[in-house]
N, C-alpha and C. Protein backbone atom coordinates (compact mmCIF):
# COMPACT_ATOMS: atom_id res chain seq x y z
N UNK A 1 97.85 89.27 118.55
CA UNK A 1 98.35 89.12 119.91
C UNK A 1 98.86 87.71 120.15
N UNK A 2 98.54 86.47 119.49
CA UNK A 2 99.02 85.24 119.41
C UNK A 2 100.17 85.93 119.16
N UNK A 3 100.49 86.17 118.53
CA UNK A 3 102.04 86.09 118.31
C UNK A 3 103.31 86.94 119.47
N UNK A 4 102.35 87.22 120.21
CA UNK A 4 103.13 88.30 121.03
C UNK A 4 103.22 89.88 121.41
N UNK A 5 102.36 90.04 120.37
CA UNK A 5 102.22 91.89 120.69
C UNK A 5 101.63 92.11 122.11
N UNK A 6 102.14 93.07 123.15
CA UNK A 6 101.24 93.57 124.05
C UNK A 6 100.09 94.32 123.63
N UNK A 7 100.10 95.41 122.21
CA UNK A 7 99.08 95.74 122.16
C UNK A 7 98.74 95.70 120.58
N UNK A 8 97.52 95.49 119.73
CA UNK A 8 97.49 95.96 118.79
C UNK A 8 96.17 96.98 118.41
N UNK A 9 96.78 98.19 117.38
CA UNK A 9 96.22 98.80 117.31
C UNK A 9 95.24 99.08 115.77
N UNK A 10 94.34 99.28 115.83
CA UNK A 10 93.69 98.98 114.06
C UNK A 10 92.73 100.53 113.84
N UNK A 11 92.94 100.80 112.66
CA UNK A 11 92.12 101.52 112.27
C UNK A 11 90.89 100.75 111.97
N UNK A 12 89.56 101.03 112.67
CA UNK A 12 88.82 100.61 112.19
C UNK A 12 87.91 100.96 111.19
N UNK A 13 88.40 102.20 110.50
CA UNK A 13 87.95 102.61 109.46
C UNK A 13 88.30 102.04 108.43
N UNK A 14 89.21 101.07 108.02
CA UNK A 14 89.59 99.94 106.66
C UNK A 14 88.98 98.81 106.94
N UNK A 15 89.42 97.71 107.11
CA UNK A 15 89.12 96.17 106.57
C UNK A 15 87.60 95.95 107.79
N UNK A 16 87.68 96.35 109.32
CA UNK A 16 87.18 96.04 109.94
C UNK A 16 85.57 96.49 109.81
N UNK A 17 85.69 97.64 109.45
CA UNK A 17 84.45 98.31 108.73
C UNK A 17 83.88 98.32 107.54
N UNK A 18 85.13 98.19 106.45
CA UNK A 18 85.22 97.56 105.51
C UNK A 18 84.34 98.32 104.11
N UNK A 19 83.48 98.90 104.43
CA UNK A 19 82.39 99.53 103.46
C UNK A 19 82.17 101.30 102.74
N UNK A 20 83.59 101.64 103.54
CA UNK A 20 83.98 103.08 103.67
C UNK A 20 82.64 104.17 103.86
N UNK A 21 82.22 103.17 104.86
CA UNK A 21 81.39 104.19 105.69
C UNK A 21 81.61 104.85 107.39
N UNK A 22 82.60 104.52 107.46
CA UNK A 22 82.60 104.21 109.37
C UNK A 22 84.10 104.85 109.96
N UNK A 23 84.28 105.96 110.48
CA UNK A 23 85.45 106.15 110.58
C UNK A 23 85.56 105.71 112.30
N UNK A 24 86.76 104.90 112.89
CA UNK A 24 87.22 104.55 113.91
C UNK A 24 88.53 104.42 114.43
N UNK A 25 88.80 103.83 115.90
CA UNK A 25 89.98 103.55 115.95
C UNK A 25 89.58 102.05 117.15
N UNK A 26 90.67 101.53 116.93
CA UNK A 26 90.53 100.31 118.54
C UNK A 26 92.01 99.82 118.77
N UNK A 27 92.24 99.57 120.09
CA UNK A 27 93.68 99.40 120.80
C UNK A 27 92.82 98.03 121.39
N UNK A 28 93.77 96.67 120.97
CA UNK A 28 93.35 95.42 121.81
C UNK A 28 94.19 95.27 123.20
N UNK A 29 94.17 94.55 123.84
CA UNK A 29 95.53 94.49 124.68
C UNK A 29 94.88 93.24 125.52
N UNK A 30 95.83 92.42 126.20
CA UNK A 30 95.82 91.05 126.38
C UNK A 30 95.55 91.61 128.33
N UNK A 31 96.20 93.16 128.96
CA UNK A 31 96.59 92.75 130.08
C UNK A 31 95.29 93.79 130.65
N UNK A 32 94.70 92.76 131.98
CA UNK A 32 93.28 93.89 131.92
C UNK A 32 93.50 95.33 132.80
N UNK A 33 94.56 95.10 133.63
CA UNK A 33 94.77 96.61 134.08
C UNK A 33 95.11 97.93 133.13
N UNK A 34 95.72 97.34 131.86
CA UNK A 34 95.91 98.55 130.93
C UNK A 34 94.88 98.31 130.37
N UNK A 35 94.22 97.55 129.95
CA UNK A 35 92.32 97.94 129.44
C UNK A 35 91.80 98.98 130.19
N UNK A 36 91.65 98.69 131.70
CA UNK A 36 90.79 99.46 132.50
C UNK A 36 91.81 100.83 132.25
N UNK A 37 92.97 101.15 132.00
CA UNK A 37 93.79 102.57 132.50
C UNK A 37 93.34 102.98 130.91
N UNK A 38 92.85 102.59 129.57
CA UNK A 38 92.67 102.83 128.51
C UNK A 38 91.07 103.24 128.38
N UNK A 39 90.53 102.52 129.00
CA UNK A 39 89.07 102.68 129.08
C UNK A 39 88.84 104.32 129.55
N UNK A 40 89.36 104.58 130.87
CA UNK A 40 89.56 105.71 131.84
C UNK A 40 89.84 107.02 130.64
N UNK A 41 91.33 106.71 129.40
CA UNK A 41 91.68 107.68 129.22
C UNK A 41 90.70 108.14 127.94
N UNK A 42 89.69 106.86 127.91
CA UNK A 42 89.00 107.38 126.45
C UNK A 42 87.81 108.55 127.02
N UNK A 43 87.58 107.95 128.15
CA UNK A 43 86.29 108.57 128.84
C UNK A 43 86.90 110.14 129.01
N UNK A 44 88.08 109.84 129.73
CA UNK A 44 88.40 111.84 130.31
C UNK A 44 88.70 112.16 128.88
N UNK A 45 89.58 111.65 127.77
CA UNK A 45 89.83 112.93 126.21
C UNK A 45 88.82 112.97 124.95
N UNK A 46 87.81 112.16 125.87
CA UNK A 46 86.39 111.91 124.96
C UNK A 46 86.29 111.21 123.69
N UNK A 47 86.78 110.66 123.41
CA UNK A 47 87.01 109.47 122.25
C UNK A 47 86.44 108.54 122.23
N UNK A 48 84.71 108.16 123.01
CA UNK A 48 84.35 107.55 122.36
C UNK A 48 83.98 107.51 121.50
N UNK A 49 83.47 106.44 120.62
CA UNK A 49 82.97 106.26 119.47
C UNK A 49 81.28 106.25 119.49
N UNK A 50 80.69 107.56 118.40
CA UNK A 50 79.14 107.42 118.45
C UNK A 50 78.24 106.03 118.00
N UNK A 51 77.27 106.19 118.42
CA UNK A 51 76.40 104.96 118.58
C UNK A 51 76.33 104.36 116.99
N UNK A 52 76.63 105.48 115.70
CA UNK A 52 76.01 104.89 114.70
C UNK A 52 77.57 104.53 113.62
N UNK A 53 78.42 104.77 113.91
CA UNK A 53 79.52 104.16 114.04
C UNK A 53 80.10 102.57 114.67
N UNK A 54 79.63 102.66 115.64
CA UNK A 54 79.58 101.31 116.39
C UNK A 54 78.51 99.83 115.75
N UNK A 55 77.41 100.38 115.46
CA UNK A 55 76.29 99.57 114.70
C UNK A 55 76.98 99.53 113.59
N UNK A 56 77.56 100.39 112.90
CA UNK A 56 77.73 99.97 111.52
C UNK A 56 79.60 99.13 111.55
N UNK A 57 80.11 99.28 112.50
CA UNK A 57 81.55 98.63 112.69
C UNK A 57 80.80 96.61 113.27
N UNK A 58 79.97 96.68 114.20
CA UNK A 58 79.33 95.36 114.09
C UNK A 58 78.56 94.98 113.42
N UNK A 59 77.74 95.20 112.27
CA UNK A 59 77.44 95.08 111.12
C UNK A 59 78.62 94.43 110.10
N UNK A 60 79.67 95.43 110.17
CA UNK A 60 81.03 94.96 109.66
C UNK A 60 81.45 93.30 109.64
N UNK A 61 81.61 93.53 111.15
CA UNK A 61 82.32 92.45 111.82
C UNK A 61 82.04 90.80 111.28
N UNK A 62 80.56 90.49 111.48
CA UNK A 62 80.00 89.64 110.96
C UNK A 62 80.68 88.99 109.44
N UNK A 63 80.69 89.57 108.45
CA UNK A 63 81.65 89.25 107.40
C UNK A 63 83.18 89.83 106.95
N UNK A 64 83.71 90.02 107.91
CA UNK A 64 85.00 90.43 108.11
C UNK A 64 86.00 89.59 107.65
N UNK A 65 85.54 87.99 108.37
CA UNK A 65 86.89 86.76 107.46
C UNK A 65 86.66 86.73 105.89
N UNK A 66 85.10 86.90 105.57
CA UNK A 66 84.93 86.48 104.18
C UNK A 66 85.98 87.71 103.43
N UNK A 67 85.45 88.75 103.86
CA UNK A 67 85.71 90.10 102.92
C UNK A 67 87.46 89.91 102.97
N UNK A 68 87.89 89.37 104.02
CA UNK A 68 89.68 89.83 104.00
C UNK A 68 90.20 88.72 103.21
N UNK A 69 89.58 87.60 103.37
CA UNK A 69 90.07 86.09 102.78
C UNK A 69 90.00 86.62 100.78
N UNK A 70 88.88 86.65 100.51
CA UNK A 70 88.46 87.18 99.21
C UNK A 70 89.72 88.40 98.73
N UNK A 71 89.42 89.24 99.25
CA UNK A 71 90.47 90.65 99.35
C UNK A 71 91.90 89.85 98.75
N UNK A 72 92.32 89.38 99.76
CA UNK A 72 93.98 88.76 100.16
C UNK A 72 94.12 87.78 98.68
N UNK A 73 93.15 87.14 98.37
CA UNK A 73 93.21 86.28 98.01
C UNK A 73 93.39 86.80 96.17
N UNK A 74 92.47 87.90 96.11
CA UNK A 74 92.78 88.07 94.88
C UNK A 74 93.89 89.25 94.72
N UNK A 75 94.07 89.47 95.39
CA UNK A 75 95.52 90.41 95.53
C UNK A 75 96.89 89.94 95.38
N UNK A 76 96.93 88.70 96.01
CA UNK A 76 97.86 88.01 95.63
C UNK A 76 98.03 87.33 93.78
N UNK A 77 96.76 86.98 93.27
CA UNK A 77 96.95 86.49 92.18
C UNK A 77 97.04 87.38 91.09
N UNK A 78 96.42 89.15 91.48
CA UNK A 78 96.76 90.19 91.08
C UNK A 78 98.51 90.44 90.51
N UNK A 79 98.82 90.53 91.96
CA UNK A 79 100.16 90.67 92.27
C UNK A 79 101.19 90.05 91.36
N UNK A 80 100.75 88.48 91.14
CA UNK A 80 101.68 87.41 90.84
C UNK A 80 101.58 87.86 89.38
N UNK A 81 100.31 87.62 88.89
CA UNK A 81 100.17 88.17 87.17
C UNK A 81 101.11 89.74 86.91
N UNK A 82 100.91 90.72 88.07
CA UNK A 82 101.53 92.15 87.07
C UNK A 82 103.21 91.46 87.28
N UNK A 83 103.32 90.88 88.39
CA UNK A 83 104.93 90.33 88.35
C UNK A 83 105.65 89.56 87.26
N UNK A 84 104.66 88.83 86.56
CA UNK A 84 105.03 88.35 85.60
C UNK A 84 105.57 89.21 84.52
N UNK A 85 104.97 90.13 84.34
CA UNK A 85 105.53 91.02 83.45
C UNK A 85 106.72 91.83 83.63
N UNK A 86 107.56 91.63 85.01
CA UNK A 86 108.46 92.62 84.92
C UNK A 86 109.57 91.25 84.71
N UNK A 87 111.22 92.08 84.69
CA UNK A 87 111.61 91.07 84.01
C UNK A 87 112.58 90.37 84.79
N UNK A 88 112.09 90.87 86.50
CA UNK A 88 112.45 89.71 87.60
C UNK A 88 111.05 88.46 87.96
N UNK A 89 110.38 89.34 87.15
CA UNK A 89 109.22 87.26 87.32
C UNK A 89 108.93 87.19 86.47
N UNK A 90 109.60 87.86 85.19
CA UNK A 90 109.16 86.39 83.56
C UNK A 90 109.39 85.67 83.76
N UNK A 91 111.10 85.75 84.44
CA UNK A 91 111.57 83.94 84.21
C UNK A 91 111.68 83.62 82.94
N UNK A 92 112.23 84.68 82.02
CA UNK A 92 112.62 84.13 80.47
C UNK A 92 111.10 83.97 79.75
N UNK A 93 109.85 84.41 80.37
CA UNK A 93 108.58 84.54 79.52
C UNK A 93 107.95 85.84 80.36
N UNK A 94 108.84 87.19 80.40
CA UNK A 94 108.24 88.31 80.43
C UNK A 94 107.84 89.01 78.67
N UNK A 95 108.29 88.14 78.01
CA UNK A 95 108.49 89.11 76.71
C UNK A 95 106.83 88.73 76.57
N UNK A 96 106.39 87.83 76.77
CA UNK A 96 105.06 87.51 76.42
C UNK A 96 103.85 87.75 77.02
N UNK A 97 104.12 88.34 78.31
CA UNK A 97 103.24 88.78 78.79
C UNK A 97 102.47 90.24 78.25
N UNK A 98 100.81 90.51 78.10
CA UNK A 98 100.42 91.70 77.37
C UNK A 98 101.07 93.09 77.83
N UNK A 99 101.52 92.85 79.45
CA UNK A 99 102.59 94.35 79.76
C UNK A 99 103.61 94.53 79.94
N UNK A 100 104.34 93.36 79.26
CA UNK A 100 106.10 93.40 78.82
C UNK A 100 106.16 94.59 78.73
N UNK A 101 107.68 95.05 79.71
CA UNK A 101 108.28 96.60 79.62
C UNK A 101 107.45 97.63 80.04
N UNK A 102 106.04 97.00 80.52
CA UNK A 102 105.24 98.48 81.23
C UNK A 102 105.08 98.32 82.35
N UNK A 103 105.55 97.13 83.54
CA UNK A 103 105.47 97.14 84.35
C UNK A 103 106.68 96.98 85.19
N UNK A 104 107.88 98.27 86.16
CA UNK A 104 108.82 97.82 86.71
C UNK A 104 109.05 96.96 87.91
N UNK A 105 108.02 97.22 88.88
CA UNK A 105 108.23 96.00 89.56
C UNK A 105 106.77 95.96 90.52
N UNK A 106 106.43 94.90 91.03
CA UNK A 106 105.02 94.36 91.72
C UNK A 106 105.55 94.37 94.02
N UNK A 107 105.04 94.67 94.85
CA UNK A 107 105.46 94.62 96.20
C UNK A 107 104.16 93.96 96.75
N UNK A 108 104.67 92.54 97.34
CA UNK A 108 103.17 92.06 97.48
C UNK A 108 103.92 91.10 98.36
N UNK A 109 103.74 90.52 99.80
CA UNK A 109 104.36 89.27 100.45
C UNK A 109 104.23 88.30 100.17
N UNK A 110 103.32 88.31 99.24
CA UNK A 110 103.18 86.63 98.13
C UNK A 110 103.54 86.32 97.72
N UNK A 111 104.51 87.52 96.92
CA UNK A 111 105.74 87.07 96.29
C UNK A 111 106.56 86.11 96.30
N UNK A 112 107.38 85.35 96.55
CA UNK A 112 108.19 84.45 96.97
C UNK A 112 109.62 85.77 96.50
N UNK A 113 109.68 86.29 95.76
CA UNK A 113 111.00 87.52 96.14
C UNK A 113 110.43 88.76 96.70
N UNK A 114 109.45 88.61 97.42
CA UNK A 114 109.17 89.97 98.51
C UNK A 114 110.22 89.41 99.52
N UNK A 115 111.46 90.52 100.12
CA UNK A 115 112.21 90.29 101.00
C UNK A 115 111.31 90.05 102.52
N UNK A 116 110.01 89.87 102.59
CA UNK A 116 109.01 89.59 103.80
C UNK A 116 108.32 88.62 103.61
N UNK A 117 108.48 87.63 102.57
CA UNK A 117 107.70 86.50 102.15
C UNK A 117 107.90 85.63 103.35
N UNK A 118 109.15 85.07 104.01
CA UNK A 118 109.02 83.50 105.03
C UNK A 118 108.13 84.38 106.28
N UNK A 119 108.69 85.52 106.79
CA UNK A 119 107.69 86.20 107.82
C UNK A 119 106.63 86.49 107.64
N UNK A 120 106.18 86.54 106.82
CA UNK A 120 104.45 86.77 106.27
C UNK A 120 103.82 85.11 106.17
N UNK A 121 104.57 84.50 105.53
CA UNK A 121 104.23 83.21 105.61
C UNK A 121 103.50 82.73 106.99
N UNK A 122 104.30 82.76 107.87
CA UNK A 122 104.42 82.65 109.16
C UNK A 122 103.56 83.33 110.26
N UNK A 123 103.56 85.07 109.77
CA UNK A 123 102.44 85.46 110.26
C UNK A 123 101.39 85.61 110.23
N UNK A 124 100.90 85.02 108.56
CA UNK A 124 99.98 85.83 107.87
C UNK A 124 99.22 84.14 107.49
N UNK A 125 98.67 83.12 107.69
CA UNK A 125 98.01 82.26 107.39
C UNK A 125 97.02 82.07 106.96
N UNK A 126 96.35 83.06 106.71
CA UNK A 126 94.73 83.73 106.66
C UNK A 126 95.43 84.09 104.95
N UNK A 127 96.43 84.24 104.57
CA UNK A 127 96.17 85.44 103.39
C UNK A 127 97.47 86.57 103.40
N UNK A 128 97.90 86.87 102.73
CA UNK A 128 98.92 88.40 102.03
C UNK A 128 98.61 89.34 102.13
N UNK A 129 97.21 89.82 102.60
CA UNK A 129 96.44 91.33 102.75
C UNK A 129 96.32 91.10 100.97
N UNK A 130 95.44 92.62 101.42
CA UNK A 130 94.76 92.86 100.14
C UNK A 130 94.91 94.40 99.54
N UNK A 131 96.56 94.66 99.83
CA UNK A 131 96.80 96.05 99.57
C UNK A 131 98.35 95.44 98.69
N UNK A 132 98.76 96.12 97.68
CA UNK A 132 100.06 95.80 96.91
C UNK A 132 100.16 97.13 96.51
N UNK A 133 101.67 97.13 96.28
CA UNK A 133 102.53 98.51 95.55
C UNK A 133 102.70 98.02 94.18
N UNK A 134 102.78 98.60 92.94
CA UNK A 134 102.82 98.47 91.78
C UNK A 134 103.54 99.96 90.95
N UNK A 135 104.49 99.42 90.41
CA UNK A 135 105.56 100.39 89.92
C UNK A 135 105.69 99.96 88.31
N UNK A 136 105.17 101.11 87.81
CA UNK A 136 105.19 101.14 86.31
C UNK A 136 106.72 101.59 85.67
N UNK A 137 106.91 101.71 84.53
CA UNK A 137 107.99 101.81 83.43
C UNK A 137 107.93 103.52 83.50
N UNK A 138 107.12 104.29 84.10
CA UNK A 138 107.18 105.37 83.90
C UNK A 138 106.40 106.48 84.31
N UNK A 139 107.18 107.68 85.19
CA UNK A 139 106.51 108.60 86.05
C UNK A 139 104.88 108.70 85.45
N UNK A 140 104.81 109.23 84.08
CA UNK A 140 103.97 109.78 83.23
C UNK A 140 102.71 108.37 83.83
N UNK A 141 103.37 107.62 83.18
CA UNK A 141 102.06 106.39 83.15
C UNK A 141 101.75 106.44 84.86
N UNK A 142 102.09 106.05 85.29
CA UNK A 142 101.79 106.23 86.88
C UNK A 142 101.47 106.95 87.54
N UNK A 143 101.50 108.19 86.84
CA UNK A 143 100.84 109.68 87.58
C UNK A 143 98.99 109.47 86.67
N UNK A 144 99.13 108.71 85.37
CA UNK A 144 98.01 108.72 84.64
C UNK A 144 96.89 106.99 84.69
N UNK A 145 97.83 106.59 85.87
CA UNK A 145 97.07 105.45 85.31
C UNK A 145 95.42 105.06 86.64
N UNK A 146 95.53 106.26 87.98
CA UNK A 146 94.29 106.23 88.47
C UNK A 146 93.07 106.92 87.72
N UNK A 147 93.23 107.47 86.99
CA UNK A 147 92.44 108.46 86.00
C UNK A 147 91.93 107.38 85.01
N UNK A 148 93.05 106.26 84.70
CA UNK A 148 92.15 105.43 83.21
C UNK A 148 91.74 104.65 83.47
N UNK A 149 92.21 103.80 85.01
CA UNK A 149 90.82 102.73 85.37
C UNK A 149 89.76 102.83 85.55
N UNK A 150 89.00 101.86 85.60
CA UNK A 150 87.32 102.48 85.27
C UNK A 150 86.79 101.39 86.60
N UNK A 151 87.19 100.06 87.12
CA UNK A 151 86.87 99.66 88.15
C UNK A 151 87.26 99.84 89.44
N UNK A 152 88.66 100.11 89.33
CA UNK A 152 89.63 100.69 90.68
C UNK A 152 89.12 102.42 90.81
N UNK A 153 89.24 102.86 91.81
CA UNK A 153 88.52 104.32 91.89
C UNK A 153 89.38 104.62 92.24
N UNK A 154 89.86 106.05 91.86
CA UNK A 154 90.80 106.76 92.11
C UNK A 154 90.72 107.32 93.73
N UNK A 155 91.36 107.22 94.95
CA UNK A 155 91.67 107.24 96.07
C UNK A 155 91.94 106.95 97.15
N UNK A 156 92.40 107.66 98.10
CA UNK A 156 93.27 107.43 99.29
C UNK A 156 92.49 106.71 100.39
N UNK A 157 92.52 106.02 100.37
CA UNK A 157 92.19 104.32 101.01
C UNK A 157 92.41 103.26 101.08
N UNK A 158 91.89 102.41 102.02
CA UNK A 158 92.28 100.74 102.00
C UNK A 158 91.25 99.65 102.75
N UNK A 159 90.72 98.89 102.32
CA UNK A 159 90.08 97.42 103.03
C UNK A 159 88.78 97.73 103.07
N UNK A 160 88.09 98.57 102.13
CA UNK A 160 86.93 98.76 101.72
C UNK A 160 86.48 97.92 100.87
N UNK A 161 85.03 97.28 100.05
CA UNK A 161 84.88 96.39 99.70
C UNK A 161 84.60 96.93 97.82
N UNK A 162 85.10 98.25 97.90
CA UNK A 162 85.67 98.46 96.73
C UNK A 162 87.39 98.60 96.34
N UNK A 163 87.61 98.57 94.92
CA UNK A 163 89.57 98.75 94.97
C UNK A 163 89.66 100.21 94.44
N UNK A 164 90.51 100.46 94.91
CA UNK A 164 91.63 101.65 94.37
C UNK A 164 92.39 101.68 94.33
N UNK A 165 93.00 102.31 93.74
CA UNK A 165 94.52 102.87 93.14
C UNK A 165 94.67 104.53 93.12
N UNK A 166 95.99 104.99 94.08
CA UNK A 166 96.55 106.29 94.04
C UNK A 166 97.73 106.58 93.45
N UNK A 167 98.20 106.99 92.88
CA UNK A 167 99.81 107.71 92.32
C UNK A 167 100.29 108.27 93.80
N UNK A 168 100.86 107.36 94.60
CA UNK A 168 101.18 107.84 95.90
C UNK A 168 102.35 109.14 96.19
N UNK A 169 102.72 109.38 95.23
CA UNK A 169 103.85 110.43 94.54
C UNK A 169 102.95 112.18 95.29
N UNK A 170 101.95 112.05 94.95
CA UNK A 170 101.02 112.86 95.56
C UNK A 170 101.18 113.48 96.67
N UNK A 171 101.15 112.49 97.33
CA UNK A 171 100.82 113.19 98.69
C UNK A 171 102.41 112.68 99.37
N UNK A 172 103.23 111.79 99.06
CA UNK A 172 104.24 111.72 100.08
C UNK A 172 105.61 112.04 98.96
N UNK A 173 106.46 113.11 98.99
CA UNK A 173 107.07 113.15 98.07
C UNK A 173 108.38 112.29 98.30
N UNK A 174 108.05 111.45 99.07
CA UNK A 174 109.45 110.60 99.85
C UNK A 174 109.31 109.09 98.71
N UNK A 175 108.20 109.13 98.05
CA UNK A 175 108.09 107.77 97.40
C UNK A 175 108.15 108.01 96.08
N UNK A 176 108.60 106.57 95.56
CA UNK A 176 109.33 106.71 94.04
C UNK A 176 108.10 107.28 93.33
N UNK A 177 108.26 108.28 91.93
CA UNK A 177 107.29 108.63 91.52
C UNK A 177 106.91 108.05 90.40
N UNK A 178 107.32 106.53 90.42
CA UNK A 178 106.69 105.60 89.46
C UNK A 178 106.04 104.38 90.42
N UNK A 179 105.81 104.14 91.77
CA UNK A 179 104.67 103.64 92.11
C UNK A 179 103.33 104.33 92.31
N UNK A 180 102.55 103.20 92.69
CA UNK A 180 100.76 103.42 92.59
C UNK A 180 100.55 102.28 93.97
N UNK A 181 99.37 101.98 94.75
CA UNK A 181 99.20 101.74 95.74
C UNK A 181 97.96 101.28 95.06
N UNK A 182 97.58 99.58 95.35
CA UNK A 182 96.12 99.45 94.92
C UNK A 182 95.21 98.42 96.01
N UNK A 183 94.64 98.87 96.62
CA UNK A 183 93.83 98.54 97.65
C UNK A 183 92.43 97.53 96.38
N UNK A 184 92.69 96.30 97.19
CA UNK A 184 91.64 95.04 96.29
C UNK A 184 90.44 95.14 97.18
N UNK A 185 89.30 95.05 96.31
CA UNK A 185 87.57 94.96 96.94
C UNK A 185 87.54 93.92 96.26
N UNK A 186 86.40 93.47 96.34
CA UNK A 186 85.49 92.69 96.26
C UNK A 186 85.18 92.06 94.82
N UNK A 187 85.50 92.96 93.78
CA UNK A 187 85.13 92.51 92.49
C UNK A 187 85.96 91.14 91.56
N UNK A 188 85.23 90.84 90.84
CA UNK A 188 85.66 89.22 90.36
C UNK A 188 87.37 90.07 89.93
N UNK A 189 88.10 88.82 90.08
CA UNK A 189 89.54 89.13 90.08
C UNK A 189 89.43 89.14 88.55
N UNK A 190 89.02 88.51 87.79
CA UNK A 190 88.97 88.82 86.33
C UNK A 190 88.90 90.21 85.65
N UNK A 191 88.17 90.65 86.22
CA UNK A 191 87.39 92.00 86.25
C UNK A 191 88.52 92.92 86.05
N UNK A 192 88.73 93.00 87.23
CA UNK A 192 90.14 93.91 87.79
C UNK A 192 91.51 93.59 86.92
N UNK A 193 91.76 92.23 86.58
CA UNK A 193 92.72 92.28 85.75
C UNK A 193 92.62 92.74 84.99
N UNK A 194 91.54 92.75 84.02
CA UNK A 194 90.92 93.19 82.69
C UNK A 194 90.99 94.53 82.51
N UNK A 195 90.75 95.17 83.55
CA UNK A 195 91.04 96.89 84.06
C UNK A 195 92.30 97.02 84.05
N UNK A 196 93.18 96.63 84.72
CA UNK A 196 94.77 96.59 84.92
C UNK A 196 95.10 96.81 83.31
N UNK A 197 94.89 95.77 82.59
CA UNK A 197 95.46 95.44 81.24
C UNK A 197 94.80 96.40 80.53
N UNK A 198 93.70 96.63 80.64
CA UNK A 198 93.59 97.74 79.44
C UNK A 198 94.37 98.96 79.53
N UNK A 199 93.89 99.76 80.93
CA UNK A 199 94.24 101.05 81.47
C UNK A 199 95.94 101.45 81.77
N UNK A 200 96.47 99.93 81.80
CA UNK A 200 98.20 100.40 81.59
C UNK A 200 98.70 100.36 79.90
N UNK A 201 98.32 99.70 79.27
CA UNK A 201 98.10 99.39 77.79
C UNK A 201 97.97 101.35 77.64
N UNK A 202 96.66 101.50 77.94
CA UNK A 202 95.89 102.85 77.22
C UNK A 202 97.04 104.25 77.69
N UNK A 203 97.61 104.00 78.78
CA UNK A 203 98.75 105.11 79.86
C UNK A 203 99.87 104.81 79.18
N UNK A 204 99.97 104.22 78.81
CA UNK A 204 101.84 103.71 77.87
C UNK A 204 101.20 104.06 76.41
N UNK A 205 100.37 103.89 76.22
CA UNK A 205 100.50 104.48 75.01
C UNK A 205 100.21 105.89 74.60
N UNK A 206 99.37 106.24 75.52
CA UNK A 206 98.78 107.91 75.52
C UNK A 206 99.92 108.75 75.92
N UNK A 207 101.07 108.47 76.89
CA UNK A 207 102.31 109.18 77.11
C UNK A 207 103.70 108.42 76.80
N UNK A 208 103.05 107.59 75.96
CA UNK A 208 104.78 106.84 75.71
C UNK A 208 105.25 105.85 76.79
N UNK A 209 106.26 105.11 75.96
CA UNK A 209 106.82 103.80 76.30
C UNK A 209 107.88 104.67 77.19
N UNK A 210 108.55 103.65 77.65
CA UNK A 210 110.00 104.39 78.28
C UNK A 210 110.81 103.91 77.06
């Protein structure tokens, strides 16, 4: 709302809850007569939220900067490493990276060539989020590669303090069917790379190179 929104709206079932236990919703708003006309409409279409939902969303709250700072933080260095490998961020040393040619391209505002990098800059001071798109060399590998990680869990989620990865091809047939969607938790960023590198390694080779 610093920046100007009249209202913002959050699922509080991702980052704010964070533990993928808690399903919610919350509308902020700066002006108090539409609070009170919002308050009114939760009460008459019954939407509040139960008591043990609420305990466990302020439970949340309490480590909310740590968990998103951490998140953001290794998402971005995620990001920057699979970028390296494609052969708009070798920079003339993609050949050397361990997933030369298996990775087509990385979507992350950290980027410095994400077409949203100076506006993220700008909006985003805290951090890049902790969600990136990742587009492999090939339908096959990308339909196979939530199945071969062993730290990222295969599903449809985000800002939990575990990671996943979906073959988003799935469920929206509007998206290329060589990205994957990988929501960053909590685990040492080493970790997760180490997963990345094996499990695209093991998918390019179990169905072929392009």
């Amino acid at each position: 709302m610093a920046l100007g929104a009249d209202a913002v709206v959050h699922a509080t079932t991702k980052y704010l809850a964070g533990h993928s236990d808690a399903l919610g919703g919350a509308i902020c708003v700066g002006d108090d007569k539409l609070a009170q006309k919002l308050r009114e409409d939760r009460t008459a279409l019954g939407s509040t939220p139960g008591s043990l939902e609420v305990w466990l969303l302020m439970r949340s709250i309490r480590t909310l900067h740590l968990r998103v700072e951490r998140q953001a933080r290794t998402a971005s260095e995620l990001a920057a490493w699979l970028h390296g490998a494609t052969a708009a961020g070798g920079e003339g040393t993609a050949a050397r990276h361990p997933l030369a040619g298996l990775v087509h391209a990385v979507h992350h505002p950290s980027l410095p060539s994400h077409p949203a990098h100076a506006v993220a800059a700008r909006q985003m001071p805290g951090g890049f989020g902790g969600c990136f798109a990742l587009e492999l060399a090939t339908e096959a590998a990308a339909r196979a590669l939530p199945g071969a990680l062993s730290l990222f869990r295969s599903a449809t989620s985000l800002g939990g303090v575990e990671s996943l990865a979906e073959w988003r091809r799935k469920y929206d047939p509007a998206v290329s069917p060589l990205l994957l969607r990988l929501s960053v938790g909590l685990e040492e960023r080493e970790h997760l790379q180490a997963d990345l590198q094996r499990a695209i390694l093991q998918v390019s080779r179990d169905v072929g190179k392009p």
